[in-house]
Protein backbone atom coordinates (compact mmCIF):
# COMPACT_ATOMS: atom_id res chain seq x y z
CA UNK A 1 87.81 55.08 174.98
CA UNK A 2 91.07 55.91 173.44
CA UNK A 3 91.58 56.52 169.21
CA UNK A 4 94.66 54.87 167.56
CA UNK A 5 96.96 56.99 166.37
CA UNK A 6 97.75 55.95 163.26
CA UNK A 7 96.02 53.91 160.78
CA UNK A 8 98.26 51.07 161.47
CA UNK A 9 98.47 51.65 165.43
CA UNK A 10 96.05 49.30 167.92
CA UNK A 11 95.61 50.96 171.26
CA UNK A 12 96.36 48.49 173.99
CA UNK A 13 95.14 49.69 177.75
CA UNK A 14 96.29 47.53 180.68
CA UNK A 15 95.60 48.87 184.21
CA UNK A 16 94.37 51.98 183.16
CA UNK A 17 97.44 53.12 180.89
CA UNK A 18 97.11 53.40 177.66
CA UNK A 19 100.02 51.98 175.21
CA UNK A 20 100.32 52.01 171.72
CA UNK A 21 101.08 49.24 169.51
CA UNK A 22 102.01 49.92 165.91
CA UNK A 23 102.35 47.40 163.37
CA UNK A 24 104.83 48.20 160.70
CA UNK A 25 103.74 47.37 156.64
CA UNK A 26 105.60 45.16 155.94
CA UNK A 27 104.50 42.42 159.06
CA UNK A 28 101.25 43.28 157.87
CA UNK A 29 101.99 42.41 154.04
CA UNK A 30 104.24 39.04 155.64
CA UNK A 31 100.90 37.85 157.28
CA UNK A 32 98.48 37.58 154.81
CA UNK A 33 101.04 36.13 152.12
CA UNK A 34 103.36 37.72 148.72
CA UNK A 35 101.67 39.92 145.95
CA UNK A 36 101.46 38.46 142.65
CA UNK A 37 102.50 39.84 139.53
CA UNK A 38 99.17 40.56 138.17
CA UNK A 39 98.86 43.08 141.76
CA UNK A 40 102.21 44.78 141.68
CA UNK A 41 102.06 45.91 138.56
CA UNK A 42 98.16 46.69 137.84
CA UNK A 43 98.72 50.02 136.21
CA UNK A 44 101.29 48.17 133.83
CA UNK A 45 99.64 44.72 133.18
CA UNK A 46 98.76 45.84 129.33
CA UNK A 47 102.66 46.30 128.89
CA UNK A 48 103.49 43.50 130.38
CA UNK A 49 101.01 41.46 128.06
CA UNK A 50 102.48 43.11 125.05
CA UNK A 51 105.68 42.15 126.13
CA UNK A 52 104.54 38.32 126.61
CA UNK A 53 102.73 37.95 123.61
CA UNK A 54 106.00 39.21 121.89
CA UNK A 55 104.55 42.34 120.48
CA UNK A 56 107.39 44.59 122.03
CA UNK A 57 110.66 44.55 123.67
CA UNK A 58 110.20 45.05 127.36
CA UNK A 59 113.77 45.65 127.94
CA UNK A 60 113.66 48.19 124.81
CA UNK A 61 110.27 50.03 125.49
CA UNK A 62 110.27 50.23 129.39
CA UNK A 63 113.80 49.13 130.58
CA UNK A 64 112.86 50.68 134.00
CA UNK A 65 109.46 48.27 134.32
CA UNK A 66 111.82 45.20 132.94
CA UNK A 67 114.12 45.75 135.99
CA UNK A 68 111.74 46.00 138.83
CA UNK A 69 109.81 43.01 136.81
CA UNK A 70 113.52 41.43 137.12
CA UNK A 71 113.43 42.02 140.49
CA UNK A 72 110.15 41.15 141.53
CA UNK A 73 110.88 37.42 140.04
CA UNK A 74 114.60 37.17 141.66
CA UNK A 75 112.26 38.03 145.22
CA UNK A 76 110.09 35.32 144.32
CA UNK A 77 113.32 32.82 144.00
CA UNK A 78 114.22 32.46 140.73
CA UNK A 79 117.42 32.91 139.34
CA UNK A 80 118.89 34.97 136.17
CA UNK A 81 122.02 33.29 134.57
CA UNK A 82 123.21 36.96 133.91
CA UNK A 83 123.28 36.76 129.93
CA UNK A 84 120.54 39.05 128.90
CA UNK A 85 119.11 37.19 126.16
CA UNK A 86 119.08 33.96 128.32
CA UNK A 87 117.42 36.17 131.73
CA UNK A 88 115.04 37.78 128.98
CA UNK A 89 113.67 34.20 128.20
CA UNK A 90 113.32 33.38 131.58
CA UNK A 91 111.33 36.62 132.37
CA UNK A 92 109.09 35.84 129.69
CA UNK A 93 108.48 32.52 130.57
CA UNK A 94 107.42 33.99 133.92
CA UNK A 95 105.12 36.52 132.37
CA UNK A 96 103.36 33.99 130.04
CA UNK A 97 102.64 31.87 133.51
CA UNK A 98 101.45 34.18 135.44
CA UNK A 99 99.25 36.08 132.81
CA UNK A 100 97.57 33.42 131.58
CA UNK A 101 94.37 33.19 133.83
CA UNK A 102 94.23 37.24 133.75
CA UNK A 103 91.54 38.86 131.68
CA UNK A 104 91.72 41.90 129.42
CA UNK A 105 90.13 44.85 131.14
């Protein structure tokens, strides 16, 4: 019997040799579908509320979490217009959706 080699490596034998397969992260992530919002940014999902409800700034208090949030939603498809107040509206729009159904750990 023959042990993968990595975690993400499937030992194949045909004929008595021994190959290895490795899948790659992101085919594996591709297969069982996107990562919402609420999953990417776990660790910063009380920010990101604050930011919703309007309590801060995200751009202000985090700008580095506002770009990768910028990012995440231009991956998803949608697009900025470029104006920041305008793309800042958008985003929050985005948050509101998607954090509705989440509840407050």
């Amino acid at each position: 019997m023959t042990k993968p080699i990595g975690k993400n490596s499937t030992p194949i034998t045909q004929r008595g040799v021994d190959f290895i397969r490795v899948i790659p992260y992101n085919s594996t992530v591709n297969i069982h579908g996107k990562m919402s919002v609420t999953t990417k940014f776990k660790k910063e999902i009380e920010t990101l509320r604050l930011a919703a409800t309007g309590e801060i700034y995200l751009d202000v208090k985090n700008p580095k979490l506002y770009k990768k949030v910028v990012r995440y939603y231009q991956n998803e498809g949608y697009e900025f217009s470029g104006e920041p107040l305008d793309d800042y509206e958008i985003l929050l729009d985005c948050l509101v959706r998607d954090l509705e159904g989440v509840e407050v750990a």
